[in-house]
PDB file of N, CA and C in Angstrom:
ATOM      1  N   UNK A   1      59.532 140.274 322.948  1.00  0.00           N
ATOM      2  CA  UNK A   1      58.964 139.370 321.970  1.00  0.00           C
ATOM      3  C   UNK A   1      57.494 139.197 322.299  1.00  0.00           C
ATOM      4  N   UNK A   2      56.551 139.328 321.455  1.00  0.00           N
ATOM      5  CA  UNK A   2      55.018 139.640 321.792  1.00  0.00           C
ATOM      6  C   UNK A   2      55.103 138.355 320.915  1.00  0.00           C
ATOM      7  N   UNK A   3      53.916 137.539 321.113  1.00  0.00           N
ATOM      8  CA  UNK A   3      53.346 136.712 320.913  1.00  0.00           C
ATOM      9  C   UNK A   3      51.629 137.008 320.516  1.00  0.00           C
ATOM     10  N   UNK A   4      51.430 136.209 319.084  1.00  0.00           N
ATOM     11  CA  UNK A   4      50.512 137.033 318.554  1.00  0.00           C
ATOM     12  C   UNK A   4      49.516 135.346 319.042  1.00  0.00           C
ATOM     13  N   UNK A   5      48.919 135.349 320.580  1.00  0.00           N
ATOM     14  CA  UNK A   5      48.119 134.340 320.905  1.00  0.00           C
ATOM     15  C   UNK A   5      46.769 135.125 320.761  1.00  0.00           C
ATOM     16  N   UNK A   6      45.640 134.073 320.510  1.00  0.00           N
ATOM     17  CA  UNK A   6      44.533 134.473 319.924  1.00  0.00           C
ATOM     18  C   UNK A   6      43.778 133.686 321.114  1.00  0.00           C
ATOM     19  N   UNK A   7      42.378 134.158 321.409  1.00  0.00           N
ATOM     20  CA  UNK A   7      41.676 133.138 322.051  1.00  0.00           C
ATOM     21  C   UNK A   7      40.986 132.370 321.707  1.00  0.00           C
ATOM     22  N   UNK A   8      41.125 132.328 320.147  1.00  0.00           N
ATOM     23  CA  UNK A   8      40.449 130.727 319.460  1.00  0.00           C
ATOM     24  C   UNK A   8      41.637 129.605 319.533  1.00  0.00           C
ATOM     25  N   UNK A   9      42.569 130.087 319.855  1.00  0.00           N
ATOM     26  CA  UNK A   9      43.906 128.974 320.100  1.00  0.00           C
ATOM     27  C   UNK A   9      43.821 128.123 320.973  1.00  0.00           C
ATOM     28  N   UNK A  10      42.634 128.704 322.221  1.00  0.00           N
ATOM     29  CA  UNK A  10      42.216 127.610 323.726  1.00  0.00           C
ATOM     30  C   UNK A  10      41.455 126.955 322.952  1.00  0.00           C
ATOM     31  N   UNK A  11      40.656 127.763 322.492  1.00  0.00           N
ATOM     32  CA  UNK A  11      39.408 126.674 321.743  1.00  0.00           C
ATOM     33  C   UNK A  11      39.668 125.379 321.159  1.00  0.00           C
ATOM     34  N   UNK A  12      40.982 125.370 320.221  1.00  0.00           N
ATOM     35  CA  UNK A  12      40.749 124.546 319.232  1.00  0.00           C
ATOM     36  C   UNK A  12      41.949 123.193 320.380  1.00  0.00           C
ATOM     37  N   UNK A  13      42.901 123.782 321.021  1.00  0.00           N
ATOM     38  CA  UNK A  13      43.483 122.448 322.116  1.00  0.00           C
ATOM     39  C   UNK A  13      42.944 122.890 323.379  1.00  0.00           C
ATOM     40  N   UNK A  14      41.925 121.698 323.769  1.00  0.00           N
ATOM     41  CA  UNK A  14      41.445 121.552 324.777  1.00  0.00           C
ATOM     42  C   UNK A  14      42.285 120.957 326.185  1.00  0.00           C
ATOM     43  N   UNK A  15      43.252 119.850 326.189  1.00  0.00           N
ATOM     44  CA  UNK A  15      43.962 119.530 326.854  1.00  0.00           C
ATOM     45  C   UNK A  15      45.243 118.440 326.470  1.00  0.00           C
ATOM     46  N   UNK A  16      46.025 118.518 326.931  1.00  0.00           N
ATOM     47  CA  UNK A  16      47.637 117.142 326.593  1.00  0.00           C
ATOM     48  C   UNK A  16      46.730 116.030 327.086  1.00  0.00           C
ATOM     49  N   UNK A  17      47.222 114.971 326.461  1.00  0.00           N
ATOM     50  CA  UNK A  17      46.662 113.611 326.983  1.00  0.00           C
ATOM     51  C   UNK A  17      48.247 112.901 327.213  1.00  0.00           C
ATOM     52  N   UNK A  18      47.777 112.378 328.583  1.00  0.00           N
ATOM     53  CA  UNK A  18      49.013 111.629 329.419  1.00  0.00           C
ATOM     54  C   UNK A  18      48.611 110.425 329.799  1.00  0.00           C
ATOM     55  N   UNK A  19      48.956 109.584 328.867  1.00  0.00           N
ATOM     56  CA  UNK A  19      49.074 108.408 328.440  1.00  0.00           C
ATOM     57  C   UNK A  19      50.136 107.297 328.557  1.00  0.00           C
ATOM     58  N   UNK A  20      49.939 106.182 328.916  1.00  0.00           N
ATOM     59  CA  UNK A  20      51.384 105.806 328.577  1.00  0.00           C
ATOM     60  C   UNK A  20      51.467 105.138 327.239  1.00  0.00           C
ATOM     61  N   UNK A  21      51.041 105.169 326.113  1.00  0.00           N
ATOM     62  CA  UNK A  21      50.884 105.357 324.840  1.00  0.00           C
ATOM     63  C   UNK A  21      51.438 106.998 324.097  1.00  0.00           C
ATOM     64  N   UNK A  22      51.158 108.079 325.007  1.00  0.00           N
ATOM     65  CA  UNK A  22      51.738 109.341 324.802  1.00  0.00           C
ATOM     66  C   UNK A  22      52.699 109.473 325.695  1.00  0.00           C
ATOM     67  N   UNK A  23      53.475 109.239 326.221  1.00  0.00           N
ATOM     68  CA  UNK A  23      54.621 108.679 326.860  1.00  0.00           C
ATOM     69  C   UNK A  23      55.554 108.306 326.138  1.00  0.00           C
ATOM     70  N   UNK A  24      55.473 107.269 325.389  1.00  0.00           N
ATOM     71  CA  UNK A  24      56.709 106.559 324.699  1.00  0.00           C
ATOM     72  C   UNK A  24      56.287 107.246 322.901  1.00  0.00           C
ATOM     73  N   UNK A  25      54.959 107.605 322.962  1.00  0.00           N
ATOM     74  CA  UNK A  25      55.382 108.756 321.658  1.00  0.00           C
ATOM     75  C   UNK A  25      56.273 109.918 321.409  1.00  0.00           C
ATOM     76  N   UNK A  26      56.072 110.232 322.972  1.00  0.00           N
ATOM     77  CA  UNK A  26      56.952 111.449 323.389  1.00  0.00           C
ATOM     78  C   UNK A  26      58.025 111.050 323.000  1.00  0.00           C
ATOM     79  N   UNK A  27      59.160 110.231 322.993  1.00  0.00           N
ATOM     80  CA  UNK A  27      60.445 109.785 322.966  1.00  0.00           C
ATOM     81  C   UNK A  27      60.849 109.716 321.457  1.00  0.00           C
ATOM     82  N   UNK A  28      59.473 110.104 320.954  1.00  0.00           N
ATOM     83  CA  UNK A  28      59.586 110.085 319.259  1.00  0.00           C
ATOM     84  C   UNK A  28      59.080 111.034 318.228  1.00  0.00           C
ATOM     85  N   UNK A  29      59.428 112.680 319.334  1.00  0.00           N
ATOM     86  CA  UNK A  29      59.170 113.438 319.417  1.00  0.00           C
ATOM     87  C   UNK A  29      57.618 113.570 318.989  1.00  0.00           C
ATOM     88  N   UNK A  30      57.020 112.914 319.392  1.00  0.00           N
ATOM     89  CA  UNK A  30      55.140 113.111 319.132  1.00  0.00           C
ATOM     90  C   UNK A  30      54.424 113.703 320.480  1.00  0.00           C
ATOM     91  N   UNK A  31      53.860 114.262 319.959  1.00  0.00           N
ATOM     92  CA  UNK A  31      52.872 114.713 321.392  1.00  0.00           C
ATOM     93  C   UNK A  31      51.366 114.154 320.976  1.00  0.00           C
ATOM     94  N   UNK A  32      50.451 114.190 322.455  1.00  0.00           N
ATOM     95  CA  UNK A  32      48.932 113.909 322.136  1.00  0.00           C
ATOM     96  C   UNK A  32      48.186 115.067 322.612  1.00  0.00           C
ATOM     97  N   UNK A  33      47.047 115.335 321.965  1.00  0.00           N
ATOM     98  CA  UNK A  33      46.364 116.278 322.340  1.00  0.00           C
ATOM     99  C   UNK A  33      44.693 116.160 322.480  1.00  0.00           C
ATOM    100  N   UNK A  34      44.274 116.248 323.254  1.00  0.00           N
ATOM    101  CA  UNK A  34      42.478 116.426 322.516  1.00  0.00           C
ATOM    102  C   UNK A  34      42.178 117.517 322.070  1.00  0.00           C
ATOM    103  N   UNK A  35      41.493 117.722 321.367  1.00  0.00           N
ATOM    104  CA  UNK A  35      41.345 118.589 319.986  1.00  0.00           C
ATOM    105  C   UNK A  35      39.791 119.038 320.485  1.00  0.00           C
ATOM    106  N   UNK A  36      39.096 120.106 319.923  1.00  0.00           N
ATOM    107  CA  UNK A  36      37.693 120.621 319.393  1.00  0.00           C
ATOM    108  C   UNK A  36      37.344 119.167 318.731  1.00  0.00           C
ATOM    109  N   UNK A  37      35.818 119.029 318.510  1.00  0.00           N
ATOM    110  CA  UNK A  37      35.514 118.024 317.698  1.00  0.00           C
ATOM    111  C   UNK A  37      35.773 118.782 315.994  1.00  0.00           C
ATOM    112  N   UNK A  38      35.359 120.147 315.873  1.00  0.00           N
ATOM    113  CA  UNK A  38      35.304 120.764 314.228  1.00  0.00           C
ATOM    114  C   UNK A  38      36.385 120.969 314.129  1.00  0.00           C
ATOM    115  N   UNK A  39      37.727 121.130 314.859  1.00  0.00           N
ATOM    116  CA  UNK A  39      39.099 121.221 314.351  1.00  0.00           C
ATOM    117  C   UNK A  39      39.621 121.093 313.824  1.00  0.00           C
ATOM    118  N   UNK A  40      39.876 121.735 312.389  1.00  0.00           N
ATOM    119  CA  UNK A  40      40.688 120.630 311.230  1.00  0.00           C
ATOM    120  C   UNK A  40      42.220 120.830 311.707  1.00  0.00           C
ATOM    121  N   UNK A  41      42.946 120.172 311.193  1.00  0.00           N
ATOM    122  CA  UNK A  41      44.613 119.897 310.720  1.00  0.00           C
ATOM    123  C   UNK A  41      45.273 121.205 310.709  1.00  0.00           C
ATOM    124  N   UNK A  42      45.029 121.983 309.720  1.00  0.00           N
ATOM    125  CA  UNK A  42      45.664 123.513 309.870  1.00  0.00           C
ATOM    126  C   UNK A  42      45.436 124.097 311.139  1.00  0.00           C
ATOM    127  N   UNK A  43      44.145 124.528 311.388  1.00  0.00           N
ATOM    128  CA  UNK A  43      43.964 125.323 312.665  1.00  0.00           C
ATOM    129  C   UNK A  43      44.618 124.730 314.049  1.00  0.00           C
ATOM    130  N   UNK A  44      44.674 123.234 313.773  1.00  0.00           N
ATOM    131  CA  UNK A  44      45.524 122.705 315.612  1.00  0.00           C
ATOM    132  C   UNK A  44      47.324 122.648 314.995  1.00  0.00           C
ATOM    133  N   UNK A  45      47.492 122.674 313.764  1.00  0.00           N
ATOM    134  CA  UNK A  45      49.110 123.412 313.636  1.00  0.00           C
ATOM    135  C   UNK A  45      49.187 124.789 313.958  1.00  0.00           C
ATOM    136  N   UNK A  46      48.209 125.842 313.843  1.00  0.00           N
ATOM    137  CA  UNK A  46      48.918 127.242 313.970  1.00  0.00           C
ATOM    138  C   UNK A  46      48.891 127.150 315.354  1.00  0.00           C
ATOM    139  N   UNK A  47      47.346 126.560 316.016  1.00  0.00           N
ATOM    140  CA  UNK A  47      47.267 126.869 317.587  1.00  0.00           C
ATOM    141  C   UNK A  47      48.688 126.216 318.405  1.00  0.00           C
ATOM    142  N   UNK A  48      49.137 125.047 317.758  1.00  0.00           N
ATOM    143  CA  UNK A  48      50.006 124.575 318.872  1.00  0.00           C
ATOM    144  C   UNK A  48      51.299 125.335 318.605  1.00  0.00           C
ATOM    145  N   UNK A  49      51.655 125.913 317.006  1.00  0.00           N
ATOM    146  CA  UNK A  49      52.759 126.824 316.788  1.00  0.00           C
ATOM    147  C   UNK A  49      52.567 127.979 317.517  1.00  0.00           C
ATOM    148  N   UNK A  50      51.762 128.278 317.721  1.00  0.00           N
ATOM    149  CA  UNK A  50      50.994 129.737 318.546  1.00  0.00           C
ATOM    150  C   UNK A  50      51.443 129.765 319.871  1.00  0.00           C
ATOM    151  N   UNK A  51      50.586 128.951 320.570  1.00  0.00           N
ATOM    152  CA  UNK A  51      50.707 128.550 321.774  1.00  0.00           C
ATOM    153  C   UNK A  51      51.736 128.035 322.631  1.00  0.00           C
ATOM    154  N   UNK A  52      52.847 127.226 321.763  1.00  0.00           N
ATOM    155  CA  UNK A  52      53.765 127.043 322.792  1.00  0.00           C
ATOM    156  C   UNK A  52      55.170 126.939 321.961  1.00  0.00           C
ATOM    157  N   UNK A  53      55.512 127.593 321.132  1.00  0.00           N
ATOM    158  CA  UNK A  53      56.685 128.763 320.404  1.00  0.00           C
ATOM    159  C   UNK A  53      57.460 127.703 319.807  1.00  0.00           C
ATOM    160  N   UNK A  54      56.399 126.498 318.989  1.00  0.00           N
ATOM    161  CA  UNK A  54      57.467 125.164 318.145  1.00  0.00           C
ATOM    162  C   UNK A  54      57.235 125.292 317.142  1.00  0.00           C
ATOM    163  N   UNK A  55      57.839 124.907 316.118  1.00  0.00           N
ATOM    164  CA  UNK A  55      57.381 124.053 314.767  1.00  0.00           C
ATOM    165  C   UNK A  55      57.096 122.523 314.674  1.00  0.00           C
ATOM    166  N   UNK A  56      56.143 122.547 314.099  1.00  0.00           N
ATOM    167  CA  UNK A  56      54.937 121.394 313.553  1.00  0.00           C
ATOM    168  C   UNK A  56      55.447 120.834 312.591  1.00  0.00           C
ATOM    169  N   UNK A  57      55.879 119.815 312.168  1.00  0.00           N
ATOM    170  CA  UNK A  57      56.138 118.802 310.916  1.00  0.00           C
ATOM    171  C   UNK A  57      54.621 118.328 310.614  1.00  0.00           C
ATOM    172  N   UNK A  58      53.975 117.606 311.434  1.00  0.00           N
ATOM    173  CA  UNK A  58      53.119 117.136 310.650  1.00  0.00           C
ATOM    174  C   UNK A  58      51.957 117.110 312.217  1.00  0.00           C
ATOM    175  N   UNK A  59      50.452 116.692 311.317  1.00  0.00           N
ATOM    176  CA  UNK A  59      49.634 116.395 312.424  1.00  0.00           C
ATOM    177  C   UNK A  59      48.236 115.265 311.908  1.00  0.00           C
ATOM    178  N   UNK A  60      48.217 114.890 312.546  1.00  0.00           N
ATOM    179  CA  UNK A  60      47.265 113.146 312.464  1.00  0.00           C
ATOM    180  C   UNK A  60      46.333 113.352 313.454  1.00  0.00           C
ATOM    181  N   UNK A  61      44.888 113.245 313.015  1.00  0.00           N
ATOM    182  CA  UNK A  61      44.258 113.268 313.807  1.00  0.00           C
ATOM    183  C   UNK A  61      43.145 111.807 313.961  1.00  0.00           C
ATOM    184  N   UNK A  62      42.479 111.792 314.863  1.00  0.00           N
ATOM    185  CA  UNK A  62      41.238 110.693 314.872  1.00  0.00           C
ATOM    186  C   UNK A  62      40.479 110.738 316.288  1.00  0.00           C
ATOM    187  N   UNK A  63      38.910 110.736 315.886  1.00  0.00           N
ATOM    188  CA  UNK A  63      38.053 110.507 316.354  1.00  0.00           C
ATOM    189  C   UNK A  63      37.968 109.439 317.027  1.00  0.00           C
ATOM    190  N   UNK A  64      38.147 109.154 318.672  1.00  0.00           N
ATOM    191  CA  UNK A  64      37.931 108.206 319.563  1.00  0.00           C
ATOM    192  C   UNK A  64      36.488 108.009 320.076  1.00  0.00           C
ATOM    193  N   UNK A  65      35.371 106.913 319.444  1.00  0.00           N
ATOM    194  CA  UNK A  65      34.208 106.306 320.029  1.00  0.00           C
ATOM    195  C   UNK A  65      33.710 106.336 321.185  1.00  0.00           C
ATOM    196  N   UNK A  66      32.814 107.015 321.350  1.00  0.00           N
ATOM    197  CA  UNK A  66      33.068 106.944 323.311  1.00  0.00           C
ATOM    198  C   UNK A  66      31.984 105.803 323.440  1.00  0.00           C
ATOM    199  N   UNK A  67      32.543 105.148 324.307  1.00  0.00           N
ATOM    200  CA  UNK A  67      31.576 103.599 325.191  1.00  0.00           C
ATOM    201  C   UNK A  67      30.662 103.793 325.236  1.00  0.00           C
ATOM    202  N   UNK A  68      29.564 102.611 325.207  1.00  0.00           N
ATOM    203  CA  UNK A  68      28.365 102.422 325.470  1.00  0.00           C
ATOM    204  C   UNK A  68      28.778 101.323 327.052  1.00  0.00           C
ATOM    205  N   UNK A  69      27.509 101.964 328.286  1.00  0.00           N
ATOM    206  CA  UNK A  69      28.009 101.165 329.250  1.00  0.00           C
ATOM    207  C   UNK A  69      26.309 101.419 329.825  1.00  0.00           C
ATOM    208  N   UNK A  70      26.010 100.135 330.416  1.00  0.00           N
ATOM    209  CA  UNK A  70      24.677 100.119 331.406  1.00  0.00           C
ATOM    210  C   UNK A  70      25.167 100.443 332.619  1.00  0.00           C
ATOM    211  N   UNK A  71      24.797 101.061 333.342  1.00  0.00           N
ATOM    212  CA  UNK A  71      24.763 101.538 334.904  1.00  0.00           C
ATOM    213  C   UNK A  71      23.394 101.909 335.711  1.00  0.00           C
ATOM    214  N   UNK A  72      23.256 100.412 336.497  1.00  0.00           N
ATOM    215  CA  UNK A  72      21.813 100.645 337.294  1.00  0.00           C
ATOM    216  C   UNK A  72      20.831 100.049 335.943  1.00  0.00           C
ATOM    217  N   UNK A  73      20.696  99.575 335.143  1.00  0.00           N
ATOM    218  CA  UNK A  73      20.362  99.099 334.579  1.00  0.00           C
ATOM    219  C   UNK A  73      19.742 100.413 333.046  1.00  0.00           C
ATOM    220  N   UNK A  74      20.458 101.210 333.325  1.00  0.00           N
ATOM    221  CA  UNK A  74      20.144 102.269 332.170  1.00  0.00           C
ATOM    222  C   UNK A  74      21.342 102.444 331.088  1.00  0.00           C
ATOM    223  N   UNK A  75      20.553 102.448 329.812  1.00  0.00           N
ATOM    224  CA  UNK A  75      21.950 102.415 329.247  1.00  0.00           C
ATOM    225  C   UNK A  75      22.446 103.778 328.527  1.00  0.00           C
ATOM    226  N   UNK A  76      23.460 103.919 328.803  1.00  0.00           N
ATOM    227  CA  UNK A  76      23.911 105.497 328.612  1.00  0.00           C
ATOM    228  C   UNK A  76      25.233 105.371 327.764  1.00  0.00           C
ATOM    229  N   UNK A  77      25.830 106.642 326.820  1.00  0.00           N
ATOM    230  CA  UNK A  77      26.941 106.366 326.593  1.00  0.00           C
ATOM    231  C   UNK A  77      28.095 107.380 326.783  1.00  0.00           C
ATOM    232  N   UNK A  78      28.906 107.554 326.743  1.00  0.00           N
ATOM    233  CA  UNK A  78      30.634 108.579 326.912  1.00  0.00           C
ATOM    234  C   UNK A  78      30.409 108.985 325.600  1.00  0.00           C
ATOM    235  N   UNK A  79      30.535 110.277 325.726  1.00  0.00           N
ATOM    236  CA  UNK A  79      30.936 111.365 324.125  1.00  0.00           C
ATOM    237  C   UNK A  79      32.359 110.591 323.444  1.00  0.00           C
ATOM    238  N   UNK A  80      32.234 111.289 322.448  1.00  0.00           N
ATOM    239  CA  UNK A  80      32.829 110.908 320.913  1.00  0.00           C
ATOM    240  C   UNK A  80      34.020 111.633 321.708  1.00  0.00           C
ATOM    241  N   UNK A  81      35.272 111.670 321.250  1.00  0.00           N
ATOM    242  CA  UNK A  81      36.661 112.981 321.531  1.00  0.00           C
ATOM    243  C   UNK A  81      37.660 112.740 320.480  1.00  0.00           C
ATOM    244  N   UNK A  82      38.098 114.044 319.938  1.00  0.00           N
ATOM    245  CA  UNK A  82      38.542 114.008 318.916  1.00  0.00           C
ATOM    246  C   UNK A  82      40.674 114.210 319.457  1.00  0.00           C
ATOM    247  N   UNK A  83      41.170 113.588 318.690  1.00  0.00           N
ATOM    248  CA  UNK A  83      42.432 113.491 319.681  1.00  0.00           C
ATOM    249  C   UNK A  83      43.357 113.847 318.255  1.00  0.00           C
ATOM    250  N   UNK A  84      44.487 114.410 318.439  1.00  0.00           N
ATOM    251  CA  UNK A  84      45.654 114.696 317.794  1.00  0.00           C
ATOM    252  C   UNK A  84      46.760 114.735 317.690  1.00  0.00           C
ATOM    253  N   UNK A  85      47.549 113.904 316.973  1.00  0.00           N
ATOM    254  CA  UNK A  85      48.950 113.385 317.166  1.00  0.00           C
ATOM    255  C   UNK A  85      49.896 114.260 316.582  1.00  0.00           C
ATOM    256  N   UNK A  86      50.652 115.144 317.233  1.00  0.00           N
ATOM    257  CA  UNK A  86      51.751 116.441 316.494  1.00  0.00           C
ATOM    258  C   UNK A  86      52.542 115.900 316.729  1.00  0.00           C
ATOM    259  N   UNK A  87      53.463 116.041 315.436  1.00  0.00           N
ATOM    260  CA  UNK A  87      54.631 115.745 315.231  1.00  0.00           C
ATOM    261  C   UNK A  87      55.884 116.615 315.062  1.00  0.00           C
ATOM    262  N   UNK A  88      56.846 116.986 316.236  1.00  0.00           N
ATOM    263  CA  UNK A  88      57.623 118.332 315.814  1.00  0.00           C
ATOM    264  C   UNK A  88      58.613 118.406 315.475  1.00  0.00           C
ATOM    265  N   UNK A  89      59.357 119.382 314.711  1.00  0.00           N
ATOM    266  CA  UNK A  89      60.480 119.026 313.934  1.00  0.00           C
ATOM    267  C   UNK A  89      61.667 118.767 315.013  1.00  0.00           C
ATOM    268  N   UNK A  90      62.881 117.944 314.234  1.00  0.00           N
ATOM    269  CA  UNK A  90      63.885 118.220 315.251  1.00  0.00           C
ATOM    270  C   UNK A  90      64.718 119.295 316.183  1.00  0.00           C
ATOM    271  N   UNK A  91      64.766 118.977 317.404  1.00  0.00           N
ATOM    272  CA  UNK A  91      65.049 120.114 318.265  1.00  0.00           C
ATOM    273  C   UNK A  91      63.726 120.860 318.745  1.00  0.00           C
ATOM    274  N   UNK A  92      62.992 120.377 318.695  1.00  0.00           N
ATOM    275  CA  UNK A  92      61.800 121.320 319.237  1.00  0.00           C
ATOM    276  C   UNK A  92      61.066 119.915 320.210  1.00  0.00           C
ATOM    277  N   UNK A  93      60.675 120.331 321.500  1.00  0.00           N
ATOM    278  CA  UNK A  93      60.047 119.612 322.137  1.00  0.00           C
ATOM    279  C   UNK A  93      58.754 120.744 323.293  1.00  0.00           C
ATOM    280  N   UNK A  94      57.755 119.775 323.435  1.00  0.00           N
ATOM    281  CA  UNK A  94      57.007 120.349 324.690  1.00  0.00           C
ATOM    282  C   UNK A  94      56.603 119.647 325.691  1.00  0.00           C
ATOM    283  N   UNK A  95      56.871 120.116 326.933  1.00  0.00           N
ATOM    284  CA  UNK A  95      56.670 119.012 328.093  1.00  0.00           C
ATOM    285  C   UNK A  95      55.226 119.568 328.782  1.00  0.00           C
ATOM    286  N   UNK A  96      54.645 118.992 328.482  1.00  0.00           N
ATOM    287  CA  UNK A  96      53.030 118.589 328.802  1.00  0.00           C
ATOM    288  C   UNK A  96      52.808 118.406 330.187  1.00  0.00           C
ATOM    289  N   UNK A  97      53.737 118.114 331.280  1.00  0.00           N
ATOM    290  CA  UNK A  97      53.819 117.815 332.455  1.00  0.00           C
ATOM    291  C   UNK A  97      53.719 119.171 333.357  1.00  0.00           C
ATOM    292  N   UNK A  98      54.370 120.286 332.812  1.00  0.00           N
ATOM    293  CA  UNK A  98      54.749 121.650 333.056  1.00  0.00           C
ATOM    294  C   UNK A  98      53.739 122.727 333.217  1.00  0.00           C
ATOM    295  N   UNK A  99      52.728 122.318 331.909  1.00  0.00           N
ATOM    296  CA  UNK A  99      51.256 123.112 331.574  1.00  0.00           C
ATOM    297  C   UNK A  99      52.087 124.362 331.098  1.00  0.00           C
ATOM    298  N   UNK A 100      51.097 125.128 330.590  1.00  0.00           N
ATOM    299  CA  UNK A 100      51.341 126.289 329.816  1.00  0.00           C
ATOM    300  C   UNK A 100      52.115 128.074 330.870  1.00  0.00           C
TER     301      UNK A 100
END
């Protein structure tokens, strides 16, 4: 069984987010992901169908604000990160704990 993985598939999921908010999503078959910031909706369904051999019901995404914080008296801020909530059909799960 060949697997038709692409290397824009790393591109577009950058890493699982382990959360304990993605924790008890897990239990509801949801996973979290951080995403590319240009990533739309289609492209992080084929990559995660791609990448780790599930079907996708649905996917939700949103842009997390990154902080504004003074340190030493300069004020600097944390990048923007774009995060994604997959939703997979029944009987299909991925354990994020495992890595690829």
């Amino acid at each position: 069984m060949s697997k038709n993985i692409e290397p824009r598939h790393y591109d577009v999921i950058l890493s699982p987010v382990v959360t304990e908010k993605a924790t008890i999503a897990s239990e509801h078959n949801k996973v979290l992901f951080k995403v590319a910031a240009k990533a739309t909706k289609p492209q992080i369904k084929e990559a995660i169908e791609k990448l780790f051999d599930v079907k996708v019901k649905s996917v939700n995404t949103l842009v997390r604000k990154g902080k504004t914080k003074v340190f030493r008296g300069n004020l600097g801020s944390q990048s923007n990160s774009k995060r994604a909530i997959v939703t997979l059909e029944e009987g299909h799960r991925i354990d994020v704990t495992t890595g690829l």
